[in-house]
C-alpha atoms as a PDB file:
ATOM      1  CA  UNK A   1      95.597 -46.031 -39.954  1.00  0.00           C
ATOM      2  CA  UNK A   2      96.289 -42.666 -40.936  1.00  0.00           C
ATOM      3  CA  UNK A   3      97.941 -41.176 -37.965  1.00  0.00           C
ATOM      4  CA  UNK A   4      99.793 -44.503 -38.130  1.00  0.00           C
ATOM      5  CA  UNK A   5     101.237 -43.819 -41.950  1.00  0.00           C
ATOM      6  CA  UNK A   6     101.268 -40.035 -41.600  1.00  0.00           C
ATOM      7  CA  UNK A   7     104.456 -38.496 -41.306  1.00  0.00           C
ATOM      8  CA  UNK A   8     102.859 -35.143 -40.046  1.00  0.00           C
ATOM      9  CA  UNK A   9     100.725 -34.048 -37.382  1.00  0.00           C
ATOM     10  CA  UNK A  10      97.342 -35.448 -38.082  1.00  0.00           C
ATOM     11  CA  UNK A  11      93.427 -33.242 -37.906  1.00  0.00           C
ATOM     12  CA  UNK A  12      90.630 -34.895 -37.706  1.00  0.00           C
ATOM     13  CA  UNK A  13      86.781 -34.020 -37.932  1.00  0.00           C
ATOM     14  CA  UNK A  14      83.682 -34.751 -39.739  1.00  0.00           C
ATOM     15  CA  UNK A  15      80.294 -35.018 -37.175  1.00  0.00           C
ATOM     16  CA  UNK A  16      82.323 -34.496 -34.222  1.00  0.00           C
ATOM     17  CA  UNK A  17      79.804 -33.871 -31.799  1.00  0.00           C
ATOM     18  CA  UNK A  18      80.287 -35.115 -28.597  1.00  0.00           C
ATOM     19  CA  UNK A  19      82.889 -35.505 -25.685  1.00  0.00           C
ATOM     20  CA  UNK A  20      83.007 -39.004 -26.676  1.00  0.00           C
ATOM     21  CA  UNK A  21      83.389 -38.374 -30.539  1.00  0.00           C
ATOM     22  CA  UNK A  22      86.445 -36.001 -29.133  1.00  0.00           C
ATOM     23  CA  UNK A  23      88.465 -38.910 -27.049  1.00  0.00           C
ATOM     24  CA  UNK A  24      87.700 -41.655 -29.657  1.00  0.00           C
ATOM     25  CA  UNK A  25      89.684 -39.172 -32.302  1.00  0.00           C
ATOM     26  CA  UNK A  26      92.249 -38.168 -29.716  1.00  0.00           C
ATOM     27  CA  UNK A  27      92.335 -41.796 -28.807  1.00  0.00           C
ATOM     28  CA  UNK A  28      93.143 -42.826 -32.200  1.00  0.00           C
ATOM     29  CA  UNK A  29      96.404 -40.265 -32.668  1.00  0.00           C
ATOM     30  CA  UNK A  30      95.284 -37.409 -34.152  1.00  0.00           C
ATOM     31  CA  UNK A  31      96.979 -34.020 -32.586  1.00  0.00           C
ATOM     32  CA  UNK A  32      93.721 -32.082 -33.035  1.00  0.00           C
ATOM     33  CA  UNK A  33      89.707 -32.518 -33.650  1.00  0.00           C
ATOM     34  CA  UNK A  34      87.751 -30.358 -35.080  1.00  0.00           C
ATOM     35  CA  UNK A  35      84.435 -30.231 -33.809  1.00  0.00           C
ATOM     36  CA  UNK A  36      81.295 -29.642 -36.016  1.00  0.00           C
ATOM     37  CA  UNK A  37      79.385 -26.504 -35.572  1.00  0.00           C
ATOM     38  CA  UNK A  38      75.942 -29.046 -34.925  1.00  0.00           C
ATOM     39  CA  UNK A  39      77.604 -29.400 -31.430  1.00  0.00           C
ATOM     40  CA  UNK A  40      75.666 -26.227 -30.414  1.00  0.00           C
ATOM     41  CA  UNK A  41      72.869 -28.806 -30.428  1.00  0.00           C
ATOM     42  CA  UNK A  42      73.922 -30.045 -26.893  1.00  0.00           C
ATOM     43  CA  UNK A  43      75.587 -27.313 -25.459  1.00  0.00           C
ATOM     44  CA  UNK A  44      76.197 -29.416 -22.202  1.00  0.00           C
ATOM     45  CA  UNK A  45      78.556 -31.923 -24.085  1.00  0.00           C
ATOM     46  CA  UNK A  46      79.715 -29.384 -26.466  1.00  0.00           C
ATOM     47  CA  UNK A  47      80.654 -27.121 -23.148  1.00  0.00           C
ATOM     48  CA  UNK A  48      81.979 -30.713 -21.866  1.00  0.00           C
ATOM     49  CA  UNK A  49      84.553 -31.714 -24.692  1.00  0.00           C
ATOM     50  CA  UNK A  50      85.786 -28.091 -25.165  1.00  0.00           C
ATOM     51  CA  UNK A  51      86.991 -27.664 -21.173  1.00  0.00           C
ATOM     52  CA  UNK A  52      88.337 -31.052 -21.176  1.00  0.00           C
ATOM     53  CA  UNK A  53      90.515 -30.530 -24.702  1.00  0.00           C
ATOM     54  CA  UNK A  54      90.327 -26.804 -25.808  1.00  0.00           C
ATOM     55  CA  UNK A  55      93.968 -26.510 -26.403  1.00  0.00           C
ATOM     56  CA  UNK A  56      93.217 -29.553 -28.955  1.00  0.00           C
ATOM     57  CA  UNK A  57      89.982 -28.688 -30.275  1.00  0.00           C
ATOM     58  CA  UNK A  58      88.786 -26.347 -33.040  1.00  0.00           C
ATOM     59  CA  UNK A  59      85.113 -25.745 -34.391  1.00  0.00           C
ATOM     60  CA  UNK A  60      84.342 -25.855 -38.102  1.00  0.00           C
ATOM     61  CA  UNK A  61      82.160 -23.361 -39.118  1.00  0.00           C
ATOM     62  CA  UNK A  62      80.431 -23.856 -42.409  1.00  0.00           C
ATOM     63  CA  UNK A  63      78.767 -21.109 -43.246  1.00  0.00           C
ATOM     64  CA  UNK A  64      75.607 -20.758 -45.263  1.00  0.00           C
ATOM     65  CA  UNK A  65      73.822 -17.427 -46.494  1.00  0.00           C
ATOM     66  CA  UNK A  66      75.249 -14.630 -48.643  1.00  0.00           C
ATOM     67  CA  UNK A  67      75.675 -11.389 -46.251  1.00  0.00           C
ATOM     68  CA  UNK A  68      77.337 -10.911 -42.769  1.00  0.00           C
ATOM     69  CA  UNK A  69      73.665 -10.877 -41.077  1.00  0.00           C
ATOM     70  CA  UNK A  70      72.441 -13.585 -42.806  1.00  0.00           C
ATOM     71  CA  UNK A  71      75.220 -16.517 -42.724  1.00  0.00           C
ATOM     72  CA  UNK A  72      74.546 -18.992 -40.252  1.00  0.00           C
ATOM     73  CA  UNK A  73      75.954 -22.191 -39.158  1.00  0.00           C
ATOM     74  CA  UNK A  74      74.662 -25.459 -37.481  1.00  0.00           C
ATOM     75  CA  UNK A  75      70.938 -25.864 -37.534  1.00  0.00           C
ATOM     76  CA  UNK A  76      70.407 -21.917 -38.172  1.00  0.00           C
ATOM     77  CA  UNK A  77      73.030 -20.335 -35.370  1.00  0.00           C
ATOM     78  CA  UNK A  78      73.836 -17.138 -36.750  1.00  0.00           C
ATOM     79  CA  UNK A  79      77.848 -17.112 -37.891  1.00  0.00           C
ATOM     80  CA  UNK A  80      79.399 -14.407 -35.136  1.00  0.00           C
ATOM     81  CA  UNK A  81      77.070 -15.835 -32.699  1.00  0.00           C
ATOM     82  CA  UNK A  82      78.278 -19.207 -32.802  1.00  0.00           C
ATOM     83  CA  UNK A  83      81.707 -17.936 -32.627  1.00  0.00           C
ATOM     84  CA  UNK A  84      81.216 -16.124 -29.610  1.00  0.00           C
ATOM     85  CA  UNK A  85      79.649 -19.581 -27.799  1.00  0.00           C
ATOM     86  CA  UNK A  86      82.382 -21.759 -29.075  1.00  0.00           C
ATOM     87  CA  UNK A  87      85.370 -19.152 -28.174  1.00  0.00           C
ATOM     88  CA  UNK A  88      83.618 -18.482 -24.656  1.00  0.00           C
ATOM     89  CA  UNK A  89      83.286 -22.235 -24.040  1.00  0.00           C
ATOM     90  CA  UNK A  90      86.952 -23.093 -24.913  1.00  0.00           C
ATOM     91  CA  UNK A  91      87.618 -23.851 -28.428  1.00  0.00           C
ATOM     92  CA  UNK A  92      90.994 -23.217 -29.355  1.00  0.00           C
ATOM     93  CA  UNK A  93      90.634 -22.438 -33.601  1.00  0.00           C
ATOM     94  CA  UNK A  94      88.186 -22.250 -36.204  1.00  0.00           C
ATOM     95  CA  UNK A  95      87.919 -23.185 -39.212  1.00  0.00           C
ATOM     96  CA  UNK A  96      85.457 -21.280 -41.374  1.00  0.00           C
ATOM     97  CA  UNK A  97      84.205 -22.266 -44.710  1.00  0.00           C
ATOM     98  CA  UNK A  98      81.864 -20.862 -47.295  1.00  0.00           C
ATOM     99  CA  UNK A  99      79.979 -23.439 -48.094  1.00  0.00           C
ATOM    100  CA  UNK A 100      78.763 -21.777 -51.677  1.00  0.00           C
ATOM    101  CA  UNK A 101      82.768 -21.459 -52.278  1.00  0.00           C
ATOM    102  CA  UNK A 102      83.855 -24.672 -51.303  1.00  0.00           C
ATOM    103  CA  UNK A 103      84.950 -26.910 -54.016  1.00  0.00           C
ATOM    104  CA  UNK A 104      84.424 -23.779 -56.748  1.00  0.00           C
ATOM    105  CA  UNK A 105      87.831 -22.805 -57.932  1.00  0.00           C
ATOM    106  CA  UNK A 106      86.286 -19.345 -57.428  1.00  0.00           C
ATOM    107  CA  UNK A 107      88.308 -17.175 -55.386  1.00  0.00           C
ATOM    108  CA  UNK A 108      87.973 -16.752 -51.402  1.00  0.00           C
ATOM    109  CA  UNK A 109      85.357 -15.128 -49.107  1.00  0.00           C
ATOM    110  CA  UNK A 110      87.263 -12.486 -47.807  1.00  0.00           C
ATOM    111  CA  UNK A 111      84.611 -10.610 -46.483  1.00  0.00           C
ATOM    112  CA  UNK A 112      82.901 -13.311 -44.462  1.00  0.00           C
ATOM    113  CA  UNK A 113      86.371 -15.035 -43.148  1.00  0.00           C
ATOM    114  CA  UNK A 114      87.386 -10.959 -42.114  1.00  0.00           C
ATOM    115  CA  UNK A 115      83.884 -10.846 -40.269  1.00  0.00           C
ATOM    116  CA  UNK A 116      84.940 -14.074 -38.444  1.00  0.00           C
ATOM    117  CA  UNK A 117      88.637 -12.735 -37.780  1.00  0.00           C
ATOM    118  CA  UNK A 118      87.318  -9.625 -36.494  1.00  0.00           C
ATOM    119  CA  UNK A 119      85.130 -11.112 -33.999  1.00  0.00           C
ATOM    120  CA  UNK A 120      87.838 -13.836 -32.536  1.00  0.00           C
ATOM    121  CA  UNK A 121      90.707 -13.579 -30.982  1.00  0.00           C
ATOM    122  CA  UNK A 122      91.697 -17.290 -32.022  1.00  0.00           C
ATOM    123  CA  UNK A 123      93.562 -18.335 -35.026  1.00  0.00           C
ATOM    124  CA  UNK A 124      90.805 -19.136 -38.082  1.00  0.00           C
ATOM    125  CA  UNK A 125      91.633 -21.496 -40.891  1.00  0.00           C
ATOM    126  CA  UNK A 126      90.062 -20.046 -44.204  1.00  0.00           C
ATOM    127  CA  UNK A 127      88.729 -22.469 -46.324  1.00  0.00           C
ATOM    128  CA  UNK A 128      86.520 -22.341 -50.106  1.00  0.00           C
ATOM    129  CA  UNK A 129      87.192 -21.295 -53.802  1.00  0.00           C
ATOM    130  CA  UNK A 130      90.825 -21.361 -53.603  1.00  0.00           C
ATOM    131  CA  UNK A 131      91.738 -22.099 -57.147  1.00  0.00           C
ATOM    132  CA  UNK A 132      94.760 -20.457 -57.894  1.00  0.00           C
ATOM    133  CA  UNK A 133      98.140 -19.013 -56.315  1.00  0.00           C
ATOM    134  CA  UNK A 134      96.779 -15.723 -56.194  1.00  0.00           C
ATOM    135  CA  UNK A 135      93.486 -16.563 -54.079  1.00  0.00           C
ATOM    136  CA  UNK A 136      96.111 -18.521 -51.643  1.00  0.00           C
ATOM    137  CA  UNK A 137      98.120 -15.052 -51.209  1.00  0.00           C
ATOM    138  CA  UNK A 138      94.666 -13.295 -50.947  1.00  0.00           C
ATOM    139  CA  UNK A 139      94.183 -15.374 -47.658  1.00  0.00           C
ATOM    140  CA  UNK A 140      97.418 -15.272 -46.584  1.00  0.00           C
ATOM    141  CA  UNK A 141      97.968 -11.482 -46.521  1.00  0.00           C
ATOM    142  CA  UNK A 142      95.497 -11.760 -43.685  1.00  0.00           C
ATOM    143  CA  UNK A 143      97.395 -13.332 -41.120  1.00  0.00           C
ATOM    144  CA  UNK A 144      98.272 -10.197 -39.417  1.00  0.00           C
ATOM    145  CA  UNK A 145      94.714 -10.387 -38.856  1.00  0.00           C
ATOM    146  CA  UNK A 146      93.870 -13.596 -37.335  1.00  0.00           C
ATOM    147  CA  UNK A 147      94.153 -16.204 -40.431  1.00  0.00           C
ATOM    148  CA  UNK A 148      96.619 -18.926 -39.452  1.00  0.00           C
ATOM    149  CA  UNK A 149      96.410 -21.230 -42.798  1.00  0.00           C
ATOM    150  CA  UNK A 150      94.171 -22.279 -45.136  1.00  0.00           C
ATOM    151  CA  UNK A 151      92.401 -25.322 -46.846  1.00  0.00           C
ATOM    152  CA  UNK A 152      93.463 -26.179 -50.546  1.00  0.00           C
ATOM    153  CA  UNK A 153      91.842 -29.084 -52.007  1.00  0.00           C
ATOM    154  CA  UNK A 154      89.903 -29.275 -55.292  1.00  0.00           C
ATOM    155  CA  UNK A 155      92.666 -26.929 -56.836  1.00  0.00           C
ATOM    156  CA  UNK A 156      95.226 -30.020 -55.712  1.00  0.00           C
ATOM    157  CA  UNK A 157      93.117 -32.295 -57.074  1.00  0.00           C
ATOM    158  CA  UNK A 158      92.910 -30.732 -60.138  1.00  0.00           C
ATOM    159  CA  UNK A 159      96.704 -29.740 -60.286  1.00  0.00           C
ATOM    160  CA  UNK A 160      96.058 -25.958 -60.493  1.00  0.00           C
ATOM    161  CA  UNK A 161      99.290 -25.506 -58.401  1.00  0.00           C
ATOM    162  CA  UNK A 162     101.323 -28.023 -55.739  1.00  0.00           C
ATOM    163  CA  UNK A 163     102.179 -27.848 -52.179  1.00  0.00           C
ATOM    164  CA  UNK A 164     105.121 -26.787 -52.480  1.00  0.00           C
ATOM    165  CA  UNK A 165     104.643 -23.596 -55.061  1.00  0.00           C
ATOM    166  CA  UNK A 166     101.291 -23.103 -52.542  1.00  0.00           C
ATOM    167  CA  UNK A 167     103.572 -23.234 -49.485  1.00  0.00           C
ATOM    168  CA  UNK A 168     106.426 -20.523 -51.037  1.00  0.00           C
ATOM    169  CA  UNK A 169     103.152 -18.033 -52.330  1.00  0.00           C
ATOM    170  CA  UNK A 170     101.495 -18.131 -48.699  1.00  0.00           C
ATOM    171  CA  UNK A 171     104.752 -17.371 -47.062  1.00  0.00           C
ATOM    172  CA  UNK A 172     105.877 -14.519 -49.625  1.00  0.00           C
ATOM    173  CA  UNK A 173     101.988 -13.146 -49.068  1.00  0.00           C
ATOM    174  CA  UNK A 174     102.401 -12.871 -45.701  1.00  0.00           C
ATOM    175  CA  UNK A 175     105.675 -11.241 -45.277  1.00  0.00           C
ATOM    176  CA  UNK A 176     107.653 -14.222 -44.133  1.00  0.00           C
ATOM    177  CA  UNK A 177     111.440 -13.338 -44.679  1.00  0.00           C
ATOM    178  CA  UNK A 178     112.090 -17.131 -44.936  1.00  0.00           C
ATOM    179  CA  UNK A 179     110.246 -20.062 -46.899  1.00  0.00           C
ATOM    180  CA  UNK A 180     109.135 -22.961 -44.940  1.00  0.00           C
ATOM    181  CA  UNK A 181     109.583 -24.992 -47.796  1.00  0.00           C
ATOM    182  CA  UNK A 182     113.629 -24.753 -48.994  1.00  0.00           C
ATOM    183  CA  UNK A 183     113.882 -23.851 -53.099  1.00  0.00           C
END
């Protein structure tokens, strides 16, 4: 129903698991799926999905712990290490959220979305704490460095800022001579 009523691209994920969780999405319309990071559970099937739809396929990565050696994702995978298995198996993005940020309004985790970034050569999709235009050109002033977008909810929600004044701050913050969105 929603790639039906969508007038954009559509992304799906949420417990995406399996090779089967994959086509049933893909199936369904949506341009992309976004795998969950518990897929390192069956690394067969994981391995499976990514070689049959890696160009279409991205891994969340919700992160847990406070420093660079002690986030982990999954049932305990440390971060980086997971990267490396998903990005050597044929994932084609990530996604990586701080799960202490999400939701918080707090400001980004630059310094665990930079550890991702600098251990990938795929585009990564920040998302947590954004709460206000400047956090959004925090984030985006990384895309030299691997961050293709980020994920702006609760500060939406709350109507901190809209799309469009979020779409013109990302673009200015990264250097992009033209708006996507027109003034």
């Amino acid at each position: 129903e929603v790639v039906r009523r969508a007038p954009c691209p559509v992304q799906a994920g949420g417990g995406v698991r399996t090779l089967n969780d994959v086509e049933e999405i893909l199936a369904a319309g949506a341009n992309r799926v976004v795998m969950s990071a518990r897929a390192l559970d069956d690394p067969e099937e994981m391995g499976a999905a990514l070689q049959r739809f890696g160009e279409r396929t991205g891994v969340s990565l919700d992160s847990q712990g406070g420093t660079e050696s002690e986030r982990t994702v999954g049932d305990g995978t440390p971060l980086l290490d997971a990267v490396r298995t998903f990005e050597d198996a044929g994932a084609s993005f990530f996604i990586y959220v701080d799960t202490h940020k999400d939701g918080s309004l707090t400001g980004p985790d630059v310094e665990g979305l930079s550890s991702v970034t600098n251990a990938t050569t795929l585009p990564v999709v920040y998302s947590g704490g954004i709460g206000t235009l400047d956090d959004l050109r925090t984030v985006a002033r990384l895309r030299d460095h691997g961050v293709s977008g980020a994920v702006v909810g609760r500060a939406f929600y709350e109507s901190k800022f809209d799309v469009r004044d979020a779409m013109l701050a990302a673009d200015a913050a990264a250097g992009e001579e033209e708006p996507l969105v027109e003034t």
